[in-house]
N, C-alpha and C. Protein backbone atom coordinates (compact mmCIF):
# COMPACT_ATOMS: atom_id res chain seq x y z
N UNK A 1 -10.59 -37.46 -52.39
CA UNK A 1 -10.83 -36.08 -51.98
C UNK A 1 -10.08 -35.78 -50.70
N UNK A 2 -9.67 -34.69 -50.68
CA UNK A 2 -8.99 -33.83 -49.02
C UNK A 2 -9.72 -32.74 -48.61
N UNK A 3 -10.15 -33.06 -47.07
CA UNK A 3 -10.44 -31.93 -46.87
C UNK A 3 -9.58 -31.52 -45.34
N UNK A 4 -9.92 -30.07 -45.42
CA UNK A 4 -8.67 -29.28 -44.15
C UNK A 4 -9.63 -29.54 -42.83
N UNK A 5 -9.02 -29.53 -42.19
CA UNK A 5 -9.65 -29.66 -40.63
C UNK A 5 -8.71 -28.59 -39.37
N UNK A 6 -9.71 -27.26 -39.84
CA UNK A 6 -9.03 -26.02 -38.91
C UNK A 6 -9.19 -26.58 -37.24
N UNK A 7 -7.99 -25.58 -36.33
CA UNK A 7 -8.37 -25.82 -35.50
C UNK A 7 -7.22 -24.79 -34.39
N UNK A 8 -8.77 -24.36 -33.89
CA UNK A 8 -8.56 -22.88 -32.74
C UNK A 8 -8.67 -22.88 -31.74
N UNK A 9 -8.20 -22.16 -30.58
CA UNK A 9 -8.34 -21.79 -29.38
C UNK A 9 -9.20 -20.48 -29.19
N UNK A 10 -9.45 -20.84 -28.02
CA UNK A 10 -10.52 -19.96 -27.49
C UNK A 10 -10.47 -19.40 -25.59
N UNK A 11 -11.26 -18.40 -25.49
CA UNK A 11 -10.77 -18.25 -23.79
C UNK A 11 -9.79 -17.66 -23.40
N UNK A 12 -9.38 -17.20 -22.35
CA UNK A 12 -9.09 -16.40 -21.47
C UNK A 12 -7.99 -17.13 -21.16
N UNK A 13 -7.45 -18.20 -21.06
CA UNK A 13 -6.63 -19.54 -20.71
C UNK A 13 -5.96 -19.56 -21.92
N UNK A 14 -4.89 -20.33 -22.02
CA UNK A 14 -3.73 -21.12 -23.05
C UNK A 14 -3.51 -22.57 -22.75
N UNK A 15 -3.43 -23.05 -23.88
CA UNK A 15 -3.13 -24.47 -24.12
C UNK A 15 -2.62 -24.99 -25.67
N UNK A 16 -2.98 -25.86 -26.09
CA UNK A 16 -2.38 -26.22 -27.50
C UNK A 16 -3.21 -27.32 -27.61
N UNK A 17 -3.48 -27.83 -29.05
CA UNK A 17 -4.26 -28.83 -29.68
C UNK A 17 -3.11 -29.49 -31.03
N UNK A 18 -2.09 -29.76 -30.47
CA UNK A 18 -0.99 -30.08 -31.58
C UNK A 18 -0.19 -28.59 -31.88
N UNK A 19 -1.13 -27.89 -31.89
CA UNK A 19 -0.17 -25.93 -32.48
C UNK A 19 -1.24 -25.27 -31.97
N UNK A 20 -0.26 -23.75 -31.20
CA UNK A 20 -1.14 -23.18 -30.49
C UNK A 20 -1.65 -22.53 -31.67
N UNK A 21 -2.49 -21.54 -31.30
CA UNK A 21 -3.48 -20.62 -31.89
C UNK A 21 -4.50 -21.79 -32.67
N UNK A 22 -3.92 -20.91 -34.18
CA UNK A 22 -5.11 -21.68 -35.26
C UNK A 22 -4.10 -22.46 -36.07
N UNK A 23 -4.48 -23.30 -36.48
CA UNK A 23 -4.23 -24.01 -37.19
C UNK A 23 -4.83 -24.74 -37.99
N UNK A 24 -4.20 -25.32 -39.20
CA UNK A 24 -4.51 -26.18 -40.37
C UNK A 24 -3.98 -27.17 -41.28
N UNK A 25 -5.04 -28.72 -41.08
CA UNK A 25 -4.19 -28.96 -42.23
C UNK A 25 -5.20 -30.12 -43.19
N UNK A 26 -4.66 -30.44 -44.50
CA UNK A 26 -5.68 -31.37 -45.21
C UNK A 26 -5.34 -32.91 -45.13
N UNK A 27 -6.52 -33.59 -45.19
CA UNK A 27 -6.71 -35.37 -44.71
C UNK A 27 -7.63 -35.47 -45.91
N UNK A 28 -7.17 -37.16 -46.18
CA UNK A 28 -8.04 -37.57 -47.28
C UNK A 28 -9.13 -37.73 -46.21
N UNK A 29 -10.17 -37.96 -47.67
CA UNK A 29 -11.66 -38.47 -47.01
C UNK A 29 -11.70 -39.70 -46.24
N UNK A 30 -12.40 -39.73 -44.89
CA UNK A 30 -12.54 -40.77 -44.07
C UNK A 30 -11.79 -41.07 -43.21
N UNK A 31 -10.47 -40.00 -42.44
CA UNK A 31 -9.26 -40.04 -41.88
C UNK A 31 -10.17 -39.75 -40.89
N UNK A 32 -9.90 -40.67 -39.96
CA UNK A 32 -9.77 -39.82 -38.74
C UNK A 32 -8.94 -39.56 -37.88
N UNK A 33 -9.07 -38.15 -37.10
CA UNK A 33 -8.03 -37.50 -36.60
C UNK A 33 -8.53 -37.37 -35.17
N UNK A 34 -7.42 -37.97 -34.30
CA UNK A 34 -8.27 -37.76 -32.97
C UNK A 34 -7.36 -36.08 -32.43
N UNK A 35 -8.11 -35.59 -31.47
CA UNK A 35 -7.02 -34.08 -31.47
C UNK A 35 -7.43 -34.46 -29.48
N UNK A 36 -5.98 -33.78 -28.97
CA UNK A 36 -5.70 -34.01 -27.61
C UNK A 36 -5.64 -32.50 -27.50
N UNK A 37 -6.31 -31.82 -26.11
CA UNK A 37 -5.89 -30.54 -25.76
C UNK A 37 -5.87 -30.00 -24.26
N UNK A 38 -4.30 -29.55 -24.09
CA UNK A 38 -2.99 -29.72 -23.19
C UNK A 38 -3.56 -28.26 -23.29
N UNK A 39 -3.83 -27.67 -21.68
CA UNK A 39 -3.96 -26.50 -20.99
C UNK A 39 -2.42 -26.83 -20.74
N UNK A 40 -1.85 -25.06 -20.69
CA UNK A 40 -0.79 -24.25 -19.89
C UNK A 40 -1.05 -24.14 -18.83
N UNK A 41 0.37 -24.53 -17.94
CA UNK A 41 0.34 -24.21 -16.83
C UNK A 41 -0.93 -23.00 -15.98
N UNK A 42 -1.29 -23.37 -15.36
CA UNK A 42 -2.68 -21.90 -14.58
C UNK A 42 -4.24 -22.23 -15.29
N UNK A 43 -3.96 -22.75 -16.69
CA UNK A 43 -4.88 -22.91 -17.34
C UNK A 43 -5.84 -23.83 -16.84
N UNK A 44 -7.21 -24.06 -17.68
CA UNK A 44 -7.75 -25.39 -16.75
C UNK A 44 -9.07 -25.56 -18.80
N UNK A 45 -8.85 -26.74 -19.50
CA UNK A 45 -9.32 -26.86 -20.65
C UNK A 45 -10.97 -27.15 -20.33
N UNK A 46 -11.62 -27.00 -21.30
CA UNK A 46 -13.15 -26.36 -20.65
C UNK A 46 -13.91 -27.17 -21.69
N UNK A 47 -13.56 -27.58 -22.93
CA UNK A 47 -14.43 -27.93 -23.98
C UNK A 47 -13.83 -27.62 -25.28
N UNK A 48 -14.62 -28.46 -26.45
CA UNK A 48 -14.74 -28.22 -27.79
C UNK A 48 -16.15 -28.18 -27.94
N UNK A 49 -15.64 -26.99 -28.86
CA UNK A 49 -16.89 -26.45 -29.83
C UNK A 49 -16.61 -26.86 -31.40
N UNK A 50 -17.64 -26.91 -32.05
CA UNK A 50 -17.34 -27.14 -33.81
C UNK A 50 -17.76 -28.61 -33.97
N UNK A 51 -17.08 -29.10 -34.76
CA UNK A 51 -17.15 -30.97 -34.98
C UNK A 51 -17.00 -31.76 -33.84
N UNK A 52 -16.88 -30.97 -32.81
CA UNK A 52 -16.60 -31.95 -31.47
C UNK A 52 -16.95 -31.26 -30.16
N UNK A 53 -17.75 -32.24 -28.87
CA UNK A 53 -18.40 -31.73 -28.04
C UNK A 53 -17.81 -32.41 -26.68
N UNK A 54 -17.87 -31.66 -25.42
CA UNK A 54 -17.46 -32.46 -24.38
C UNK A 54 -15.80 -31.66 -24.11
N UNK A 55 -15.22 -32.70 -22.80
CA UNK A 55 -14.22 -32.53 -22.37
C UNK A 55 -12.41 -33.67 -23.14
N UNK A 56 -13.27 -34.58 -23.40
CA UNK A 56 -12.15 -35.54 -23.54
C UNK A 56 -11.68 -35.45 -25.07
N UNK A 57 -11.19 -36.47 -25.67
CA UNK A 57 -10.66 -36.50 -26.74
C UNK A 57 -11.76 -36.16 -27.87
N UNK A 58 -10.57 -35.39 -28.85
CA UNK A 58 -11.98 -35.25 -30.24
C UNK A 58 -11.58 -36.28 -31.39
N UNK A 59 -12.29 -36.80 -31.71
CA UNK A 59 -12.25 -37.63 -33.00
C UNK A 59 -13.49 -36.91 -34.40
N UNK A 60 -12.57 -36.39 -35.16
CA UNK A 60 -12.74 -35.82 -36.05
C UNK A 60 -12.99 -36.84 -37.86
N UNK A 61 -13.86 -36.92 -38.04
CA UNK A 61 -14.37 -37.58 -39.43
C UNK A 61 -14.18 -36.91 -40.72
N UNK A 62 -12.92 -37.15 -41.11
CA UNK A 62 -13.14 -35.79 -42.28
C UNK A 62 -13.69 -36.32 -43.61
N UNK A 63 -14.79 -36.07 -43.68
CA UNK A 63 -15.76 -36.34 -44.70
C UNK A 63 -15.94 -34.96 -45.23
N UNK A 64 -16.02 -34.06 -45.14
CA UNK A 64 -15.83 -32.75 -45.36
C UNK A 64 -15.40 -31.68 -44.26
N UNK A 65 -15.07 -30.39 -44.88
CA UNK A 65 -14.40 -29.57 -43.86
C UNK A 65 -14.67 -29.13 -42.97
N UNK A 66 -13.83 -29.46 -41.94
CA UNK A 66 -14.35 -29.06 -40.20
C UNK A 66 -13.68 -28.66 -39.77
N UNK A 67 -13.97 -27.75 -38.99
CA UNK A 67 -13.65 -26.80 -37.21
C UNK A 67 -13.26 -26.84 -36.49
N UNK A 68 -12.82 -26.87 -35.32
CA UNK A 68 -12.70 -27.54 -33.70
C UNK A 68 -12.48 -26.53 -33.39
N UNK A 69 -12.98 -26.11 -31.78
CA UNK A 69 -11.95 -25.00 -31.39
C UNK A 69 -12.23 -25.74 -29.47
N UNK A 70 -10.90 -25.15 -29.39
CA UNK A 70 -10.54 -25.61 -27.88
C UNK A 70 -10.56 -24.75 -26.94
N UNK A 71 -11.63 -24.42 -26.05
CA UNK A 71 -11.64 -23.57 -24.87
C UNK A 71 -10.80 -23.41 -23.85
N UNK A 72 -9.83 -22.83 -23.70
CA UNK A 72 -9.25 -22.82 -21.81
C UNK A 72 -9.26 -21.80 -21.25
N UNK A 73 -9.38 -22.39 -19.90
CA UNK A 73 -9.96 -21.15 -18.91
C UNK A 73 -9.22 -21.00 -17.84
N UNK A 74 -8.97 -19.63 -17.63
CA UNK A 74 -7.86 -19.41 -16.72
C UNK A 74 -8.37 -20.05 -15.24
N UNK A 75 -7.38 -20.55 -14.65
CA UNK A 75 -7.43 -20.99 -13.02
C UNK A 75 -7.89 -19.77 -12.20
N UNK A 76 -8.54 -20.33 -10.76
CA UNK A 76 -8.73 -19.14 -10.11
C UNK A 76 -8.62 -19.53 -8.95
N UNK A 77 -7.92 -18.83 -8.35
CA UNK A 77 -7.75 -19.11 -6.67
C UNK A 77 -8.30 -18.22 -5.40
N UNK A 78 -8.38 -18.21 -4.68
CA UNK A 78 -8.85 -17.42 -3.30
C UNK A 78 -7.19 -16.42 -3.07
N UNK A 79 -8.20 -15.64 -2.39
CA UNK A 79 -7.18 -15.12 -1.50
C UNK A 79 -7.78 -14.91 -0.10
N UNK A 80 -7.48 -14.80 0.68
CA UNK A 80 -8.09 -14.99 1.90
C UNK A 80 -6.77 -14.17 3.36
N UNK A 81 -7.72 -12.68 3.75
CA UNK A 81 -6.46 -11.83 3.98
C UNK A 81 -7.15 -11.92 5.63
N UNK A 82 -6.59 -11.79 6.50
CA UNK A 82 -7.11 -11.83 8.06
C UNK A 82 -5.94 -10.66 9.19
N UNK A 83 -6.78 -10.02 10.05
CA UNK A 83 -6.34 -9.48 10.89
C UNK A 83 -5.74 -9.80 12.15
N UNK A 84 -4.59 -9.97 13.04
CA UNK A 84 -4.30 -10.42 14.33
C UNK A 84 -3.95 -9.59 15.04
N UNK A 85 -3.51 -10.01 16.67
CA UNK A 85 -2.92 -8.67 17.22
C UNK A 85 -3.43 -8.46 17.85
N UNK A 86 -3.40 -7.17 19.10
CA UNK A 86 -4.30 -6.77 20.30
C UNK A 86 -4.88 -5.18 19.52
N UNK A 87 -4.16 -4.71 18.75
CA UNK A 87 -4.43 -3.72 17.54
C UNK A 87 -5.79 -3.52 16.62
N UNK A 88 -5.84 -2.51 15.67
CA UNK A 88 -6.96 -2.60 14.92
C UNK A 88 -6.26 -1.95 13.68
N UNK A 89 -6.58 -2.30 12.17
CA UNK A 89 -6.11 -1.62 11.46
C UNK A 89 -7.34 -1.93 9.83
N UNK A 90 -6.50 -1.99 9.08
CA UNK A 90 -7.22 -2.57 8.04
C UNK A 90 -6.40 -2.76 6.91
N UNK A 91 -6.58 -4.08 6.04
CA UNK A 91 -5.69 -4.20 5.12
C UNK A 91 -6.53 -4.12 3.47
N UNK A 92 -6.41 -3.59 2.60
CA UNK A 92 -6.66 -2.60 1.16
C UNK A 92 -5.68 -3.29 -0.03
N UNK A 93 -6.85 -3.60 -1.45
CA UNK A 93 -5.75 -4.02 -1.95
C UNK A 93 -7.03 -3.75 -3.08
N UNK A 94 -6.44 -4.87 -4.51
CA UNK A 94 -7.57 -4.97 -5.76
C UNK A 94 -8.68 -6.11 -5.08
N UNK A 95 -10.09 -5.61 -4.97
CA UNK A 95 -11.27 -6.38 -4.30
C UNK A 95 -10.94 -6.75 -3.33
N UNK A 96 -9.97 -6.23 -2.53
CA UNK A 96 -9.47 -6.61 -0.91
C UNK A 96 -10.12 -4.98 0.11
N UNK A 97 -10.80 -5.19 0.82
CA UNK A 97 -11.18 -4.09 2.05
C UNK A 97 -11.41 -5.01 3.09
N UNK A 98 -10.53 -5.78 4.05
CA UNK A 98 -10.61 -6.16 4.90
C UNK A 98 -10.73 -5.19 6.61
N UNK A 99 -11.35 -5.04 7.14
CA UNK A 99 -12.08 -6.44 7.79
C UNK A 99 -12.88 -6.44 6.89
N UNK A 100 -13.90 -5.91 6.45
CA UNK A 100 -15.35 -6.10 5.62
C UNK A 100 -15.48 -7.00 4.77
N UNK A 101 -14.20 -6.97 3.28
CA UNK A 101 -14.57 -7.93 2.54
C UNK A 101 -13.25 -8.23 2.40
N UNK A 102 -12.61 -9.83 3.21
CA UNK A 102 -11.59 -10.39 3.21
C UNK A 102 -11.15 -11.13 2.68
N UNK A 103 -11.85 -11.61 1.47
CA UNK A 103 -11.36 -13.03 0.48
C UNK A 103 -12.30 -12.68 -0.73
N UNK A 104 -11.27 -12.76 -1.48
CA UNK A 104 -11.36 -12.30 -3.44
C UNK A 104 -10.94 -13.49 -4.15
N UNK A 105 -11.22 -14.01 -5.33
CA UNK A 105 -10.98 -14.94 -5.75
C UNK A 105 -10.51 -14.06 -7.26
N UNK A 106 -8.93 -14.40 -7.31
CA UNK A 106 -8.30 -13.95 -8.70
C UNK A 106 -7.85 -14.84 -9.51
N UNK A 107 -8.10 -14.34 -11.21
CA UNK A 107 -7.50 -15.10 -11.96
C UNK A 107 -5.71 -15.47 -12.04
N UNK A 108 -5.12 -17.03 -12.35
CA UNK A 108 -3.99 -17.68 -12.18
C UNK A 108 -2.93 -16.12 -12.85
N UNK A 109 -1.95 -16.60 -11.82
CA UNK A 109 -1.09 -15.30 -11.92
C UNK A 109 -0.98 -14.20 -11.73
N UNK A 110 -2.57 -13.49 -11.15
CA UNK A 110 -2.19 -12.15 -10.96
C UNK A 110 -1.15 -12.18 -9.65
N UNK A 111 -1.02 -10.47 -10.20
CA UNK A 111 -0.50 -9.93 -8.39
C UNK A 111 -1.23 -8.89 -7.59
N UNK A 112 -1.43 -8.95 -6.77
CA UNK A 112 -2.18 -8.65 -5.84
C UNK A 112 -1.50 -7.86 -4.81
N UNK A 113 -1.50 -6.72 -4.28
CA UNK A 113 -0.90 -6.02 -4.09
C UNK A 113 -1.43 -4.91 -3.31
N UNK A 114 -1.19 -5.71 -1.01
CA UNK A 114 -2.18 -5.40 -0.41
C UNK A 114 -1.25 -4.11 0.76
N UNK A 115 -1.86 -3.52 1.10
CA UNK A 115 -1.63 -2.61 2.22
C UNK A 115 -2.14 -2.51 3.25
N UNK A 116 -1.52 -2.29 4.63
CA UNK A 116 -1.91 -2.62 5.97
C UNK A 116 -1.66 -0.61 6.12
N UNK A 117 -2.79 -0.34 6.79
CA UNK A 117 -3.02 1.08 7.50
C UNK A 117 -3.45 0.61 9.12
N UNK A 118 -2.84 1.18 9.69
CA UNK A 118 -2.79 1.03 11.41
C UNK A 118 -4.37 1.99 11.48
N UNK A 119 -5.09 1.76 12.65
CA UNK A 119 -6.13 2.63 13.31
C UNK A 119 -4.91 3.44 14.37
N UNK A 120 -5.73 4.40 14.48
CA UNK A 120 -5.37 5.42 15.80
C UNK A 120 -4.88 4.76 16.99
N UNK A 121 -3.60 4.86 17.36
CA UNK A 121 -3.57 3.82 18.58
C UNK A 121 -2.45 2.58 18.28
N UNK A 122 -2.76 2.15 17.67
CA UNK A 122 -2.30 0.79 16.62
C UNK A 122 -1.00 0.99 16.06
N UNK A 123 -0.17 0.19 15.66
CA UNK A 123 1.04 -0.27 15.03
C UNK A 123 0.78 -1.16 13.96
N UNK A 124 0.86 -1.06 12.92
CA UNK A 124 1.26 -2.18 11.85
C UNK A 124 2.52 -2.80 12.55
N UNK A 125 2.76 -4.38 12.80
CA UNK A 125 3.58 -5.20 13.26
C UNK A 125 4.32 -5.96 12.34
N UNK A 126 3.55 -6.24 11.28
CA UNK A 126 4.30 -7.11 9.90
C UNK A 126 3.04 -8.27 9.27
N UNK A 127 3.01 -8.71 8.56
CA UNK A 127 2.36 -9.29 7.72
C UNK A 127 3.03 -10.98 8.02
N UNK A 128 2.15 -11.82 7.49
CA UNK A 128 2.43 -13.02 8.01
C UNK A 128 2.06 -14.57 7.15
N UNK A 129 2.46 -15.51 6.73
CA UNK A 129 1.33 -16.48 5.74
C UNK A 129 2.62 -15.99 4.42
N UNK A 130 1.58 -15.49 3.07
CA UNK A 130 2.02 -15.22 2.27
C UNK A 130 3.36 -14.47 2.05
N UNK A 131 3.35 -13.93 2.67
CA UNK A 131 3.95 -12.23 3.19
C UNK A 131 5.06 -11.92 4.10
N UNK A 132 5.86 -11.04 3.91
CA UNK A 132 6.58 -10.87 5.45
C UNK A 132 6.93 -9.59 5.71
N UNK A 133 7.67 -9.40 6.41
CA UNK A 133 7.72 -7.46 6.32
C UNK A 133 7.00 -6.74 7.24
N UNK A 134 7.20 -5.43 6.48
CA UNK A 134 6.26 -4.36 7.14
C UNK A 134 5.54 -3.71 5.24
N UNK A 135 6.78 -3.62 4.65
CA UNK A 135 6.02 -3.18 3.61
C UNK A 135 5.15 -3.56 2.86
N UNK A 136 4.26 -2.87 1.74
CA UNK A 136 3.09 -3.53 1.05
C UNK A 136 3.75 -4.92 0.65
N UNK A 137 2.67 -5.87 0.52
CA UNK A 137 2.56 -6.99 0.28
C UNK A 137 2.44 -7.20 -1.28
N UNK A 138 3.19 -7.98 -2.13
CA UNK A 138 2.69 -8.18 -3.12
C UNK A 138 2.58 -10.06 -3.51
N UNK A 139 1.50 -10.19 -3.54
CA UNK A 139 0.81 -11.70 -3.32
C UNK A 139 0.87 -12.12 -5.05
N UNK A 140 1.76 -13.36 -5.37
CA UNK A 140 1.31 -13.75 -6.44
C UNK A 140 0.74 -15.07 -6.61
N UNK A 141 -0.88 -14.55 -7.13
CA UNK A 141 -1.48 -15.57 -6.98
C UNK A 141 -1.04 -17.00 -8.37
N UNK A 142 -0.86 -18.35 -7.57
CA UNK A 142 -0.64 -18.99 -8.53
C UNK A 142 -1.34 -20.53 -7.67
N UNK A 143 -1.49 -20.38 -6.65
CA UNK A 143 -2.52 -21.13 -5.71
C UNK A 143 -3.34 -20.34 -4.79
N UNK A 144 -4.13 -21.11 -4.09
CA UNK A 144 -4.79 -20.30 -2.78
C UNK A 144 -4.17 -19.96 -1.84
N UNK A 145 -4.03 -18.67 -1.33
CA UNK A 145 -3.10 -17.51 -0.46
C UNK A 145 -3.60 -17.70 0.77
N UNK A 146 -3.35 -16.67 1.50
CA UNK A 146 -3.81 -16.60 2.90
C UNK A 146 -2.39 -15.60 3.34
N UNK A 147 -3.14 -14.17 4.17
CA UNK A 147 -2.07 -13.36 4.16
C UNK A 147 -2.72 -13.08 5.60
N UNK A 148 -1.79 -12.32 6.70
CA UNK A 148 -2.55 -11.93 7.84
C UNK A 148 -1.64 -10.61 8.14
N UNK A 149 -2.37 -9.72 8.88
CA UNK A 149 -1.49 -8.84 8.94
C UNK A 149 -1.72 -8.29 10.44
N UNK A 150 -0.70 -7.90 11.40
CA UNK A 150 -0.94 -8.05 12.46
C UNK A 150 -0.61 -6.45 12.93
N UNK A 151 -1.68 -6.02 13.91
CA UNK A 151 -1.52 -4.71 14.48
C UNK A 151 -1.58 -5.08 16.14
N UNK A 152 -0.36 -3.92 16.29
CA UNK A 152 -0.25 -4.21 17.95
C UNK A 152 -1.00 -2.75 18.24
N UNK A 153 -1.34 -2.90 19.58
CA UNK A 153 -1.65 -1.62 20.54
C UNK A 153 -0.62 -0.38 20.78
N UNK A 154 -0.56 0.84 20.30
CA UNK A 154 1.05 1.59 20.97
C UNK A 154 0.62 1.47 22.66
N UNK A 155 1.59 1.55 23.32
CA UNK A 155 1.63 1.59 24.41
C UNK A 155 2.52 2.87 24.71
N UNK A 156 2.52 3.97 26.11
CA UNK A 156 3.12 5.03 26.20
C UNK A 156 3.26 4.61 28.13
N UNK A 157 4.54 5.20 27.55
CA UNK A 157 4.69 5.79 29.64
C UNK A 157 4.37 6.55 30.24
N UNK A 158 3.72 6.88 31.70
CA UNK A 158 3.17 7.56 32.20
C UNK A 158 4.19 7.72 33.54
N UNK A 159 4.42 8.90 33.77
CA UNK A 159 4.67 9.16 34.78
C UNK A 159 4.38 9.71 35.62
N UNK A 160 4.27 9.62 37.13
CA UNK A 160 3.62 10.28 37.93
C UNK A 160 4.56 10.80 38.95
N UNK A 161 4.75 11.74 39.53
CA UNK A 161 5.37 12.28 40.15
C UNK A 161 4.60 13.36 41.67
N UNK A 162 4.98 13.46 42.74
CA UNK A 162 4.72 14.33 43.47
C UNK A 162 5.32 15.36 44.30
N UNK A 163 5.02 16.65 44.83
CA UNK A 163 5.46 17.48 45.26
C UNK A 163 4.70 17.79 46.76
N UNK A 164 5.71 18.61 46.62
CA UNK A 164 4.75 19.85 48.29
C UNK A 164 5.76 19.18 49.11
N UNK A 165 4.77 19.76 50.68
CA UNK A 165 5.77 18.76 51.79
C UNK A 165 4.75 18.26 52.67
N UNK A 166 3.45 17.70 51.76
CA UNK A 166 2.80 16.98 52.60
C UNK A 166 3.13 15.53 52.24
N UNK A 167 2.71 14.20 52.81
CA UNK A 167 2.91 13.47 52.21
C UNK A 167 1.84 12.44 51.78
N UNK A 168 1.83 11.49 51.07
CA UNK A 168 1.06 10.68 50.09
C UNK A 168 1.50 10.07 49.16
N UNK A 169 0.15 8.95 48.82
CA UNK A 169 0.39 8.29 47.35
C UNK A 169 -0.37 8.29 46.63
N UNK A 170 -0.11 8.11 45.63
CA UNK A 170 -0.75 8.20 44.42
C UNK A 170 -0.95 7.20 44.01
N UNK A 171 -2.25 6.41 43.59
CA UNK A 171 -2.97 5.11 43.23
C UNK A 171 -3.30 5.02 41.90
């Protein structure tokens, strides 16, 4: 007797179990088939479900027809955005409102894509870590980040000057 022994992916993640997606094929009775499953790059493999349980190798009994399916789950990293400088400003992005809420944790590969607004007073100076510039930042996450963005103080000249024909200074 032969029977087929399907076998699928699952999750948010990519990987392969011999062929991506689904696959199929038929074994006489009593074969066993051990199946290995190789996350993609970012990916991170999570489990089998069906004829087989756990993280490690599946060994499959084909005594009749069975299942497998292979979970992977996308990676996730931090991002972690910080302010410097004698300045005040704030930097804005997807789940980024720093100062308030400064570290988001995104799935492998996004991009992220942050903006520095000066306060009253303040200079955006350039971005720093991830980043460089003055313009928006676009962070691609593929590890844990760390971006800083630095606001200076404006500073202005003052001049003082005096008249008449008495005399004095001015302190």
């Amino acid at each position: 007797q032969t029977f087929a022994l399907t076998v699928s992916t699952a999750g948010n993640g990519s990987g392969t179990v011999g062929c991506p997606g689904t696959c199929s094929a038929t074994y006489n009775y009593g074969t066993l088939v051990t199946l290995t499953a190789t996350p993609a790059t970012g990916s991170t493999f999570t489990g089998w479900s069906g004829a087989c349980t756990g993280t490690g190798s599946c060994v499959v009994s084909m005594t009749a027809a069975q299942s497998v399916t292979a979970t992977f789950t996308l990676q996730t990293f931090a991002l972690t955005v910080s302010t410097a400088g004698n300045g005040s400003g704030a930097v804005t992005g997807t789940g980024i409102s720093c100062p308030v809420d400064c570290t988001e944790t995104y799935d492998y590969n996004t991009a992220v894509t942050l903006t520095a607004t000066a306060s009253t007073g303040s200079t955006f100076t350039g971005w720093s870590g991830a980043c460089t510039g003055t313009t928006p930042c676009v962070v691609p996450i593929t590890a844990a980040q760390s971006v800083t963005a630095t606001f200076t103080l404006q500073t202005f000249t003052l001049t003082v000057g005096t008249s008449g024909t008495g005399g004095g200074a001015v302190t």
